[in-house]
Protein backbone atom coordinates (compact mmCIF):
# COMPACT_ATOMS: atom_id res chain seq x y z
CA UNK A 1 -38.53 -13.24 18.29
CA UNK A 2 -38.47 -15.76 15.58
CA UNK A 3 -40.02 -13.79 12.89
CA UNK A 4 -38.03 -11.34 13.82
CA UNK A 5 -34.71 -13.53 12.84
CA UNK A 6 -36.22 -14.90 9.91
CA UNK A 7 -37.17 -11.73 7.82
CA UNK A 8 -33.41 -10.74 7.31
CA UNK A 9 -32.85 -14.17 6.98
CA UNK A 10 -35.85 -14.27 4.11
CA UNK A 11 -34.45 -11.15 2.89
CA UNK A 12 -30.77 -12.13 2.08
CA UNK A 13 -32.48 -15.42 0.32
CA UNK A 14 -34.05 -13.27 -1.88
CA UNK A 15 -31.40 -11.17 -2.77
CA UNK A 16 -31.79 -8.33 -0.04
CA UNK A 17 -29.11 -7.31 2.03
CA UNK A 18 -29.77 -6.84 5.80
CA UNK A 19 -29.76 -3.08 6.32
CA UNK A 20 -26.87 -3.27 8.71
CA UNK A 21 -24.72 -5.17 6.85
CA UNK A 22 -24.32 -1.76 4.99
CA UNK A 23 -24.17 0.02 8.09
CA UNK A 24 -21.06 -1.82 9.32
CA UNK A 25 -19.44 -1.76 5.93
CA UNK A 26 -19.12 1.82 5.72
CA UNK A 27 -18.53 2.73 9.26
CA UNK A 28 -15.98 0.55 8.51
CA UNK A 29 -14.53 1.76 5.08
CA UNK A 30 -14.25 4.58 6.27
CA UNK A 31 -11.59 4.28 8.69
CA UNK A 32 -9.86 2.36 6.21
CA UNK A 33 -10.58 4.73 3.93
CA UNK A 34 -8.82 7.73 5.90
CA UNK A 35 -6.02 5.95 6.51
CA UNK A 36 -5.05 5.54 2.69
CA UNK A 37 -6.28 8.97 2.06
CA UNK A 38 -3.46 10.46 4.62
CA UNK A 39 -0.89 8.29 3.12
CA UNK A 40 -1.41 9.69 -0.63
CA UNK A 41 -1.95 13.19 0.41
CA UNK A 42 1.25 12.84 2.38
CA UNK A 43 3.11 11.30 -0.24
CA UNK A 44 2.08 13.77 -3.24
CA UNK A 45 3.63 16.59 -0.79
CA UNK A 46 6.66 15.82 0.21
CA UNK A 47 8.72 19.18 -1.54
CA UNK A 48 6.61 21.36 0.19
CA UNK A 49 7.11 20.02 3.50
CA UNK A 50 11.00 19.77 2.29
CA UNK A 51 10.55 23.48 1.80
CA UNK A 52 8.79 24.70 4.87
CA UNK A 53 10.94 22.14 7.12
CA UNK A 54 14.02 22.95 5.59
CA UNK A 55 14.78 19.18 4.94
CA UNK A 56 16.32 17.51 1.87
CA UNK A 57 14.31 15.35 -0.32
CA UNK A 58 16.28 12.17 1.03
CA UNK A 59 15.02 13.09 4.42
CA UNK A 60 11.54 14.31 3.82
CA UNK A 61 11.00 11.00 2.41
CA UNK A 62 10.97 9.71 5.92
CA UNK A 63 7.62 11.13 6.61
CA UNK A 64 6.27 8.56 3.46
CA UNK A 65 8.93 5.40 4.48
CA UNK A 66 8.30 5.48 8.21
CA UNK A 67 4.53 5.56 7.97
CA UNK A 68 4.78 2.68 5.30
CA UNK A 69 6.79 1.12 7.47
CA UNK A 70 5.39 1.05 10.53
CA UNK A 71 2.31 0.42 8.92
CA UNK A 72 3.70 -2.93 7.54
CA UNK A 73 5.57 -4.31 10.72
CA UNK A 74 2.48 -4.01 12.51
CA UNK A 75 0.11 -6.74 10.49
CA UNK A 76 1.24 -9.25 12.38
CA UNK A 77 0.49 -7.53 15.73
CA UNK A 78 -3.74 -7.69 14.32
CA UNK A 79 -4.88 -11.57 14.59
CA UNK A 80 -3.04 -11.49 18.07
CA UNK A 81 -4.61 -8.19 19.06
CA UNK A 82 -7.96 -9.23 18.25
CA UNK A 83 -8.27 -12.67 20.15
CA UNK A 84 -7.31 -10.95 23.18
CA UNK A 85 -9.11 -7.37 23.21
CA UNK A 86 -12.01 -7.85 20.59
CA UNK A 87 -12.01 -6.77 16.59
CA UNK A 88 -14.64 -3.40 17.30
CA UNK A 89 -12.29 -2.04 20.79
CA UNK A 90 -9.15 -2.75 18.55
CA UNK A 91 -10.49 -0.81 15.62
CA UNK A 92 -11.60 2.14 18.09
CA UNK A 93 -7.91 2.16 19.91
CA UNK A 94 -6.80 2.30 16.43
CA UNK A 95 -8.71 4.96 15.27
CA UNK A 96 -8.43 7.04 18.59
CA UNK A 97 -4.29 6.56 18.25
CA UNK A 98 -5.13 7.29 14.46
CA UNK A 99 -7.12 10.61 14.81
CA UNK A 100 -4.46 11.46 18.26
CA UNK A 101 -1.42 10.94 16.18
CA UNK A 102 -2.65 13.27 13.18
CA UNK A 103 -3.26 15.75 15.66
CA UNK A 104 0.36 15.38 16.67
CA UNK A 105 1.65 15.23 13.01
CA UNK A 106 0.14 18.56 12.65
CA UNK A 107 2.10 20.30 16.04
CA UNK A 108 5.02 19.08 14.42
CA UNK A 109 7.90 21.78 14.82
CA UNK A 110 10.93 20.00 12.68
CA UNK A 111 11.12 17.04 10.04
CA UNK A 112 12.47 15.03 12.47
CA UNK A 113 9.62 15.06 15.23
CA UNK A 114 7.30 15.08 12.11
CA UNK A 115 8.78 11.82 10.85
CA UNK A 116 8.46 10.24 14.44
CA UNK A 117 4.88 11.04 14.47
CA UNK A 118 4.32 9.73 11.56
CA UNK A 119 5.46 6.23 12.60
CA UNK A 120 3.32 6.52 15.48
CA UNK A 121 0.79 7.02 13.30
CA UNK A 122 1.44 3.73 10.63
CA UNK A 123 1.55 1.38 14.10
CA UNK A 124 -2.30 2.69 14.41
CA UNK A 125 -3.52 3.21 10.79
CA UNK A 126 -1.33 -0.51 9.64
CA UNK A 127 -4.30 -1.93 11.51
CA UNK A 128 -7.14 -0.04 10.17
CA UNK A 129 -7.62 -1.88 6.73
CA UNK A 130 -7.22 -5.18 7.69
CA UNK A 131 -10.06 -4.68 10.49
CA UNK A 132 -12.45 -3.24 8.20
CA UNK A 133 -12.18 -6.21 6.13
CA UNK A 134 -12.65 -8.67 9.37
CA UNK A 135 -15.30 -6.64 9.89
CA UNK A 136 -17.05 -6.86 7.11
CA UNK A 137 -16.35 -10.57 6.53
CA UNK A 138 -17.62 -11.63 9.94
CA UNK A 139 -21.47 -9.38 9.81
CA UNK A 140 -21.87 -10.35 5.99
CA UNK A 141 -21.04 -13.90 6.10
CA UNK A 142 -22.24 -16.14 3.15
CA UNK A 143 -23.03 -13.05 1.45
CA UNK A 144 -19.36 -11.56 1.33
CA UNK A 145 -18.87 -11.84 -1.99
CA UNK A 146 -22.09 -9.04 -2.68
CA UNK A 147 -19.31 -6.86 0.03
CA UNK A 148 -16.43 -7.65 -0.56
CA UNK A 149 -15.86 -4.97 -3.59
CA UNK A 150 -16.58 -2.21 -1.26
CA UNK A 151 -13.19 -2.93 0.67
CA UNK A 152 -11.56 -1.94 -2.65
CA UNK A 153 -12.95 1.38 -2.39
CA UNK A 154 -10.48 3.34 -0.11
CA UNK A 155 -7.64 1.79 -2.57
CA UNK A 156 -9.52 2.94 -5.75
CA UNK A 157 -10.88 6.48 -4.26
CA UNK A 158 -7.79 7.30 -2.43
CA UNK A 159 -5.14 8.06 -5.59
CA UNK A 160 -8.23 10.71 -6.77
CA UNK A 161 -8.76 12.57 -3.96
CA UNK A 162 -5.58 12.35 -2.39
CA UNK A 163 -3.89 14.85 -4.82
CA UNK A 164 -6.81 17.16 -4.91
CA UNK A 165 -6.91 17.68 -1.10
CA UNK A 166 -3.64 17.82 -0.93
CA UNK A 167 -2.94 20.79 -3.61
CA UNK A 168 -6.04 22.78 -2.13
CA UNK A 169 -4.57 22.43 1.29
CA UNK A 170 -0.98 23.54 0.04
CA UNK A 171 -2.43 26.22 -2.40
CA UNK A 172 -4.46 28.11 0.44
CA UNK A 173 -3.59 27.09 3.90
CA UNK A 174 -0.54 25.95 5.97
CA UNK A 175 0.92 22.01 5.22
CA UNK A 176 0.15 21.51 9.41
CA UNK A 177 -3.99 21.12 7.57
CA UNK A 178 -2.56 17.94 6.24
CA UNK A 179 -3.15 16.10 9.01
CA UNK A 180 -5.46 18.51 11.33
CA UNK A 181 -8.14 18.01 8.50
CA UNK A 182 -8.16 14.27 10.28
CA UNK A 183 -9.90 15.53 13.63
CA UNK A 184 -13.23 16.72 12.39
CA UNK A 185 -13.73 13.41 10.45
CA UNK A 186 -12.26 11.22 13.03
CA UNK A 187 -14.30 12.22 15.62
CA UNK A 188 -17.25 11.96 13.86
CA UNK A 189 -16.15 8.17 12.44
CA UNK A 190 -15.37 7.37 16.00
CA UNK A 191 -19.03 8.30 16.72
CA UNK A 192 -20.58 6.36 13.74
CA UNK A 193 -18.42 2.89 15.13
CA UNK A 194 -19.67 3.36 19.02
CA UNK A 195 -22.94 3.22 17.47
CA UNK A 196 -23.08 0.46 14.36
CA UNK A 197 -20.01 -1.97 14.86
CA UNK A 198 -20.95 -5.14 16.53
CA UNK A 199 -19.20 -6.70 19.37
CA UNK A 200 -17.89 -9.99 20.94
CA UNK A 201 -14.79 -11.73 20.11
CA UNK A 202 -14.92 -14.90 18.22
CA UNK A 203 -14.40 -18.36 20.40
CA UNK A 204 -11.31 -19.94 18.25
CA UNK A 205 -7.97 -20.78 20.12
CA UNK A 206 -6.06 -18.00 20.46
CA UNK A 207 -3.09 -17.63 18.19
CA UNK A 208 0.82 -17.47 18.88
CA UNK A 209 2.66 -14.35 18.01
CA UNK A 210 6.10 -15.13 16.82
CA UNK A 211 7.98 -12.02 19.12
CA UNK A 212 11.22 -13.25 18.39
CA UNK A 213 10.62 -13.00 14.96
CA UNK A 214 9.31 -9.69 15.16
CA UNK A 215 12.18 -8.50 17.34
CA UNK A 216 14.65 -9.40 14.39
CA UNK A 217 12.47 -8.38 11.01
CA UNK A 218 11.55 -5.11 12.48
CA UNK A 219 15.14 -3.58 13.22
CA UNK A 220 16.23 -4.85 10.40
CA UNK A 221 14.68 -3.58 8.06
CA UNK A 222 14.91 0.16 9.74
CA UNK A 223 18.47 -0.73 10.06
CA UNK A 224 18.95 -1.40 6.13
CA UNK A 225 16.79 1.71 5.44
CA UNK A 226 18.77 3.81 7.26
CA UNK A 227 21.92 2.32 6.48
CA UNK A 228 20.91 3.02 2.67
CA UNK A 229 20.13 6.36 3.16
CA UNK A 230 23.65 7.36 4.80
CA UNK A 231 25.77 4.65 2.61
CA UNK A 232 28.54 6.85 2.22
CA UNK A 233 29.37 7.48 5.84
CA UNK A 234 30.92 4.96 8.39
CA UNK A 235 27.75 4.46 10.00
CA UNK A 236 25.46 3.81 7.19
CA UNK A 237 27.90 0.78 6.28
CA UNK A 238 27.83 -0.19 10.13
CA UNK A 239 23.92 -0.16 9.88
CA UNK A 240 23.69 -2.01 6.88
CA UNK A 241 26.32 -4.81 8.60
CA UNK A 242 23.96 -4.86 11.33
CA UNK A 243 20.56 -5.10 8.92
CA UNK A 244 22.40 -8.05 7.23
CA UNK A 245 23.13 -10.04 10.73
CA UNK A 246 19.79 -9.39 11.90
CA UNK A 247 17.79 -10.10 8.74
CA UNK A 248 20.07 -13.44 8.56
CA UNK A 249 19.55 -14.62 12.15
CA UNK A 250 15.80 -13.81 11.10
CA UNK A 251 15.66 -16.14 8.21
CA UNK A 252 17.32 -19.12 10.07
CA UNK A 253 15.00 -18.19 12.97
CA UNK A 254 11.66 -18.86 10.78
CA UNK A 255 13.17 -21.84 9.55
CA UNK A 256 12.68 -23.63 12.95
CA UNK A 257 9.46 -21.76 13.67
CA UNK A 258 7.56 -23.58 10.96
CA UNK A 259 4.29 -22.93 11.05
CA UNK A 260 4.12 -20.68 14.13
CA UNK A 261 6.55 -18.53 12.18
CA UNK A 262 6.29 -14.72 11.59
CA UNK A 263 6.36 -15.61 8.01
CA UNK A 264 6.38 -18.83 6.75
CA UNK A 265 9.33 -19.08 4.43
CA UNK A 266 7.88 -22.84 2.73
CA UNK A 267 5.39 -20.75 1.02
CA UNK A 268 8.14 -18.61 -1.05
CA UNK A 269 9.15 -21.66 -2.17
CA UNK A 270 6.02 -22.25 -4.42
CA UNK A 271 6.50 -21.24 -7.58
CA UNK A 272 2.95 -19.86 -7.90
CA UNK A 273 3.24 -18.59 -4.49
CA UNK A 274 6.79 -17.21 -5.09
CA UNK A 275 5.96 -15.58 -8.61
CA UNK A 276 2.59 -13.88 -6.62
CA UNK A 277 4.72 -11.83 -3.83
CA UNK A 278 7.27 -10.62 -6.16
CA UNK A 279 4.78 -9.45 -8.46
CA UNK A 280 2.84 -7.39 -5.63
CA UNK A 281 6.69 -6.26 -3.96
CA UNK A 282 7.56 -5.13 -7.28
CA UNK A 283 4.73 -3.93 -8.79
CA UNK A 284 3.20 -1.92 -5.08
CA UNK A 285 6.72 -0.55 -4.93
CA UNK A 286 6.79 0.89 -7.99
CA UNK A 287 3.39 2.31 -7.18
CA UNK A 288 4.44 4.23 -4.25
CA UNK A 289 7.59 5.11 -5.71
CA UNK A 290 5.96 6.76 -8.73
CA UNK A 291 3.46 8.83 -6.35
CA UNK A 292 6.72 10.00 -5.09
CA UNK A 293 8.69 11.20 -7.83
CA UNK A 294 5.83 12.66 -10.06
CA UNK A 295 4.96 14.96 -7.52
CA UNK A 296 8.16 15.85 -6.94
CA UNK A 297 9.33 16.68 -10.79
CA UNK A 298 5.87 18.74 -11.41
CA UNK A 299 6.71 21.29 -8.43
CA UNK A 300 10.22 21.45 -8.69
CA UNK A 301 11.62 20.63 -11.98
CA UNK A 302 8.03 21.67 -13.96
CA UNK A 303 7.10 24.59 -11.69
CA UNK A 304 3.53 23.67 -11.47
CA UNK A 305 2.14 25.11 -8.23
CA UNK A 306 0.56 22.52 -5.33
CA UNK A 307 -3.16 23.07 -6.35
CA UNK A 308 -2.85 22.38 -10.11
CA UNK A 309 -0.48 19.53 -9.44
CA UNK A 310 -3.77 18.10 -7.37
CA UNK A 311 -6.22 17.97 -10.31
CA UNK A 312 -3.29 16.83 -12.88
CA UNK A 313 -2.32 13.51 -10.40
CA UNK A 314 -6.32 12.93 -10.74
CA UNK A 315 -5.84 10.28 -14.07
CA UNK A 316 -3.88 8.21 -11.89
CA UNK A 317 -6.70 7.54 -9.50
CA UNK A 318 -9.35 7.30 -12.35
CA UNK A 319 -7.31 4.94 -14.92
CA UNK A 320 -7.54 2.66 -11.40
CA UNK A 321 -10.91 2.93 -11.22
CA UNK A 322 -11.85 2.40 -14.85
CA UNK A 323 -9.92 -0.95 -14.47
CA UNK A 324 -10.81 -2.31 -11.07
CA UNK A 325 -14.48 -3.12 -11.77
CA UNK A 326 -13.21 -5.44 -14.84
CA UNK A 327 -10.96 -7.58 -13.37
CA UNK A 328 -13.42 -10.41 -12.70
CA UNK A 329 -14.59 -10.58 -15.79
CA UNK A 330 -11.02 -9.94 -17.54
CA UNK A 331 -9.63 -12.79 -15.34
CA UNK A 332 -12.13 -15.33 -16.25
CA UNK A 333 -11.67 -14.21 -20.32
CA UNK A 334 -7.57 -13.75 -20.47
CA UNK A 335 -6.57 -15.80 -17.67
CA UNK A 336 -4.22 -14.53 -15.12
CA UNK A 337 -0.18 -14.57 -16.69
CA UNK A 338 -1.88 -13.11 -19.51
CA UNK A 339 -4.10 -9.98 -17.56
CA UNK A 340 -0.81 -9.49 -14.89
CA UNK A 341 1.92 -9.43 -17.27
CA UNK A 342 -0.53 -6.93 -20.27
CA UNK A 343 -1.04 -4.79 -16.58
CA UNK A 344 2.68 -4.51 -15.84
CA UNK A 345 3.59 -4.00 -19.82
CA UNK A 346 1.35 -1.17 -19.52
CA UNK A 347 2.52 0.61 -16.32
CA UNK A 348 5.76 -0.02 -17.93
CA UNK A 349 5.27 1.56 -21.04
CA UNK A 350 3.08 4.26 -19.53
CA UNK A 351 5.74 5.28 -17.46
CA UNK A 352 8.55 5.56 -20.52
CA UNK A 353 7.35 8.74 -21.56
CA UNK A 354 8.35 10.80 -17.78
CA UNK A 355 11.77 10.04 -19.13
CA UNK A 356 10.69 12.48 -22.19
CA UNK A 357 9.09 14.97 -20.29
CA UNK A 358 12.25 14.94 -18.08
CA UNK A 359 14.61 16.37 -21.14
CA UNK A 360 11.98 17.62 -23.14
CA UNK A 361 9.57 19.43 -20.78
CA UNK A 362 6.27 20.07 -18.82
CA UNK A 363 3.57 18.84 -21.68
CA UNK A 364 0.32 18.19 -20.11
CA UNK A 365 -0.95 16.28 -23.83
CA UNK A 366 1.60 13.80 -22.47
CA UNK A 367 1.47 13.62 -19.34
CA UNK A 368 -2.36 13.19 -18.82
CA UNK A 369 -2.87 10.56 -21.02
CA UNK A 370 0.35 8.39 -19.25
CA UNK A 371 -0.89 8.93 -16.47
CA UNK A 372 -4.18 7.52 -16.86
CA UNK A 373 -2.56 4.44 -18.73
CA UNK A 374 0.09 3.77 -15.54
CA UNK A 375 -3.47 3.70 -13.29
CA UNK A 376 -5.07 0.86 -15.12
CA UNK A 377 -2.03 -0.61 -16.18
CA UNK A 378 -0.92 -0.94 -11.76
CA UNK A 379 -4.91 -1.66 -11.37
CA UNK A 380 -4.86 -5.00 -13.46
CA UNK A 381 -1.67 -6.52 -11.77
CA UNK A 382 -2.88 -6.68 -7.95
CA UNK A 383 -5.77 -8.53 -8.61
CA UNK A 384 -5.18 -11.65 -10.37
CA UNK A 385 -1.70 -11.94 -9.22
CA UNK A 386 -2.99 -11.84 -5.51
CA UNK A 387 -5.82 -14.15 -6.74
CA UNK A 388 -3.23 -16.69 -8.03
CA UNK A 389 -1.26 -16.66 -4.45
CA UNK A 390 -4.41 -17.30 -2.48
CA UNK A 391 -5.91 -20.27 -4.73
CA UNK A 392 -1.98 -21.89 -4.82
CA UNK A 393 -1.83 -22.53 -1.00
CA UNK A 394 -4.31 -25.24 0.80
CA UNK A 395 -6.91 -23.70 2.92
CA UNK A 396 -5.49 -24.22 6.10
CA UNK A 397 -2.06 -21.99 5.09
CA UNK A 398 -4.57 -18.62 4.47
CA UNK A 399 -3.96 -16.92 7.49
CA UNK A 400 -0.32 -17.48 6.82
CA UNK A 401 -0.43 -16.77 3.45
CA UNK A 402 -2.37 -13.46 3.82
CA UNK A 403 0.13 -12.56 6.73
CA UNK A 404 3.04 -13.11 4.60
CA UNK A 405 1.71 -11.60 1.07
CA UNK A 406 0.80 -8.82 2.81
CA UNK A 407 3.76 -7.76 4.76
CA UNK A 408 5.77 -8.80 1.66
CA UNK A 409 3.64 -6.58 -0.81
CA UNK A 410 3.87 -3.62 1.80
CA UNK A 411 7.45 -3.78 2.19
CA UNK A 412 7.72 -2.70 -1.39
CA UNK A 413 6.70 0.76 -0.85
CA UNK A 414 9.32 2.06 2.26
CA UNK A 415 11.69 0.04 0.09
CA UNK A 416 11.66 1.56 -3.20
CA UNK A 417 10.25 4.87 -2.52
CA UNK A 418 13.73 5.60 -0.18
CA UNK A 419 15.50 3.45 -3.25
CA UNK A 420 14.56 6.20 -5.60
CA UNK A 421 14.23 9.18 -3.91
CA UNK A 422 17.84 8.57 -2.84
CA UNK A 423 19.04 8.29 -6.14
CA UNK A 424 17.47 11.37 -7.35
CA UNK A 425 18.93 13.39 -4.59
CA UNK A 426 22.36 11.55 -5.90
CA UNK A 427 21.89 12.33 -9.14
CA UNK A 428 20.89 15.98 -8.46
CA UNK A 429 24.05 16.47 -6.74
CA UNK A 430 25.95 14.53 -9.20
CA UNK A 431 24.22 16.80 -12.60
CA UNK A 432 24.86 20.05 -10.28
CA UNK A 433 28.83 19.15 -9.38
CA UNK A 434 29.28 18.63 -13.03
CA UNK A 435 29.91 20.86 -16.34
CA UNK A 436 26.30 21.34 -18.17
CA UNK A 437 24.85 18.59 -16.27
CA UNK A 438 20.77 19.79 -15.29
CA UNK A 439 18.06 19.26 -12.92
CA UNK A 440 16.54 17.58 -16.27
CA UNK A 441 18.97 15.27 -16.53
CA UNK A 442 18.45 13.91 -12.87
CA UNK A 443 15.04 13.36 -13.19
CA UNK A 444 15.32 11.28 -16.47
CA UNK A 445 17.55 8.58 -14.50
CA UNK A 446 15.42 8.59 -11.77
CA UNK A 447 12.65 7.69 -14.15
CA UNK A 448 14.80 4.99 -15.82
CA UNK A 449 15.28 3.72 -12.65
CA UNK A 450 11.10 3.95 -12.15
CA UNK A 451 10.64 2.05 -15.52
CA UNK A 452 13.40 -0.70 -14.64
CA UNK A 453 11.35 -1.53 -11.40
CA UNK A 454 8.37 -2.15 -13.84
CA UNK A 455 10.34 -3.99 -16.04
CA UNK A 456 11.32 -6.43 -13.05
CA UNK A 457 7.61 -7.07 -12.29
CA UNK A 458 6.83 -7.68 -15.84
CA UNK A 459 9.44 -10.86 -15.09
CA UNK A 460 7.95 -11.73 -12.54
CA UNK A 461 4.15 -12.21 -14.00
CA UNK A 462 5.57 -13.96 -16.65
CA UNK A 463 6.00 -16.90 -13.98
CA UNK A 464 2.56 -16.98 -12.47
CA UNK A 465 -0.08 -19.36 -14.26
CA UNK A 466 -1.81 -19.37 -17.08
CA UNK A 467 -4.94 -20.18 -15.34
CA UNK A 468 -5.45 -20.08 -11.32
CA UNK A 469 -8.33 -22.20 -9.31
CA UNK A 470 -10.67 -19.60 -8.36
CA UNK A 471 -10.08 -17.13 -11.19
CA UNK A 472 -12.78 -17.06 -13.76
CA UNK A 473 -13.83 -20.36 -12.75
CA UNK A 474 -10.96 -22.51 -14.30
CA UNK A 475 -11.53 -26.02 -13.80
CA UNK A 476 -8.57 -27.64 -11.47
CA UNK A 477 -7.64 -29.34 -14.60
CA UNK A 478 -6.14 -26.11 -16.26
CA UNK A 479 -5.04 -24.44 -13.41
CA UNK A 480 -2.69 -27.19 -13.07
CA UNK A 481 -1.62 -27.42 -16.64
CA UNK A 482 -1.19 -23.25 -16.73
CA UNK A 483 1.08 -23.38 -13.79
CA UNK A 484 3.64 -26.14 -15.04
């Protein structure tokens, strides 16, 4: 039994992986995997299922905000979750409510029960990720850092494929595929994590989970989305009264909390820590925002048909992956103001000329190329901005810190994807009602608008440090002396 324990343990000194480390790791990636695949397949085809719903844009958009969402509001549910029921039966709930729900998303019979099902289906896939990275942290161990880039994969392969599937799906079968294309691999993935995910729970003291906190964020923020899209009616103004009350009372609520708090609202207060989230808000929002509109102007205002749009989305995915790998090294070299703020100048200026090819016209010599820039230009903001808000907090305040980046970066994209799309659907109206206003016209302010939100998270890198502890091996020395 003892040599038995001590050849993986002989192996990993010598630079082997155990075998099952890489067994867990992609049982594991790929539920996370799935999950981020659905959402960008989803999001890229949002006029068709306008069309065949008979929905407007403003509430199509739904089906994208309520899975984002729900998807966000649930983080906090997963550290509780997991000290009571276990990390591998939480991940196979999840994935069982995941695969169920996409069979339901696919029954739907109006935009409405569509969009319901699609919340359902965030609460389950919110939790996918973040297990898969548990996951993989606890079997790997010391040798996490080997691992870890493999959690990036569903985020880098996602924005590729997404599009593709989506336009084949669209181009020779009904939009219901969308989501019934999840049973065949969900079964199987359920299958694969029976079989290779470990067990047990871990032996740490259970944590808190901050309800009251949860029972004010969560309405809240559905209140103010709502509210935002129906702003011109009495009861959009009553629901964004309400969001205001409820969002307050939440605020003054985590105050006394401390640090049992849903959030922990000291950390904002950090400049480094501050700077970080509103990067990641902006600069995520923007992200998901974008994947909205550019589908949307191709079919509609360009007339490019579902399948080609697919394969012309594809640079997005691949100027993310080009860039990704990099980062490390880029980090270390340029430091992290300068690599964040050159990322969201990029995405920026890469996203300038969609306000040409509004008035001027479908040009695929432009519209290739900017989109490949916009991918690496989003793909070098996440990673040293995010690196900069871990190394900034002591190590006792990382599970709050994670908690509260990440539900602050995932708010972003319900946020600013309704924020757009509910402009364009103004300004369509607006260009229509009005003598020689065109669709053309529309789409070139909702692009402003798109470049504007880039233009805010260019701001906000400008305030992160020059250097951060833990990226590219700054000595403390420097990290101080880039942050002041």
């Amino acid at each position: 039994m003892s040599d038995e324990r001590a050849r993986p343990t002989a192996g990993r000194a010598a630079g082997q992986l155990d075998p099952s480390i890489w067994k867990v790791s992609a049982v594991a990636m790929l539920g996370s995997l799935l999950a981020q695949l659905d959402a960008t397949i989803v999001n890229v085809s949002l006029s068709s299922l306008a069309t065949d719903l008979h929905a407007s844009l403003s509430t199509i958009q739904w089906v994208t905000s309520g899975y984002l969402l729900a998807l966000t509001l649930v983080l906090p549910l997963n550290g509780w979750l997991v000290d009571r029921i276990g990390a591998k039966a939480l991940y196979l709930w999840c994935f069982s409510a995941f695969t169920l729900t996409s069979a339901l998303c696919g029954l739907a019979w109006s935009a409405p029960s569509l969009i319901a099902f699609r919340v359902l289906q965030g609460v389950s896939g919110g939790l996918l990720a973040p297990m898969a990275q548990m996951m993989i942290a606890r079997v790997a161990g010391q040798q996490m850092a080997r691992v870890i880039g493999y959690a990036a994969v569903p985020v880098l392969l996602a924005p590729i494929l997404g599009p593709v599937v989506a336009g084949a799906i669209l181009q020779h079968a009904s939009w219901r595929w969308l989501f019934l294309v999840n049973l065949p691999v969900g079964v199987l993935a359920l299958a694969l994590a029976v079989r290779f995910l470990p067990g047990g729970r871990d032996d740490a003291r259970r944590r808190e989970l901050d309800w009251v906190g949860l029972a004010l964020l969560s309405p809240g923020l559905v209140l103010f989305l709502y509210g935002a899209e129906r702003i011109g009616s009495a009861i959009g103004v009553a629901a964004i009264a309400c969001s205001a009350l409820l969002l307050a009372a939440f605020l003054r609520f985590e105050q006394y909390k401390g640090e049992h708090a849903l959030i922990d609202l000291k950390l904002f207060r950090a400049r480094v820590f501050g700077a970080a989230a509103g990067t990641q808000f902006l600069s995520n929002g923007a992200m998901y925002a974008g994947q909205m509109l550019i589908p949307v102007f191709l079919i509609q205002a360009c007339g490019r048909s579902p399948g080609e749009m697919g394969w012309l989305l594809a640079p997005l995915g691949l100027g993310m992956l080009v860039t990704y790998p990099s980062m490390g090294a880029l980090t270390s070299r340029f430091g992290v103001r300068r690599l964040a703020a050159a990322g969201a100048l990029l995405a920026l200026f890469a996203t300038l000329p969609f306000v040409f090819l509004a008035l001027a016209g479908y040009d695929p010599y432009v519209l290739v190329p900017a989109l490949f820039l916009r991918g690496m230009g989003q793909s070098a903001i996440g990673a040293p901005s995010i690196t900069a808000a871990y190394a900034s907090v002591e190590r006792r305040n990382l599970p709050m810190a994670t908690t509260s980046l990440n539900i602050v970066q995932r708010l972003g994209g319900p946020a600013f994807t309704t924020l757009c799309t509910l402009f364009l659907a103004w300004r369509l109206q607006a260009e229509s009602a009005s003598i020689g206003g065109t669709q053309a016209s529309a789409y070139a302010w909702a692009f402003g608008l798109l470049c504007a939100l880039h233009a805010a998270s260019v701001v906000t890198t400008l305030w992160l440090p020059l250097w951060s502890a833990g990226a590219g091996g700054q000595p403390a020395g420097a990290a101080r002396s880039g942050s002041r």
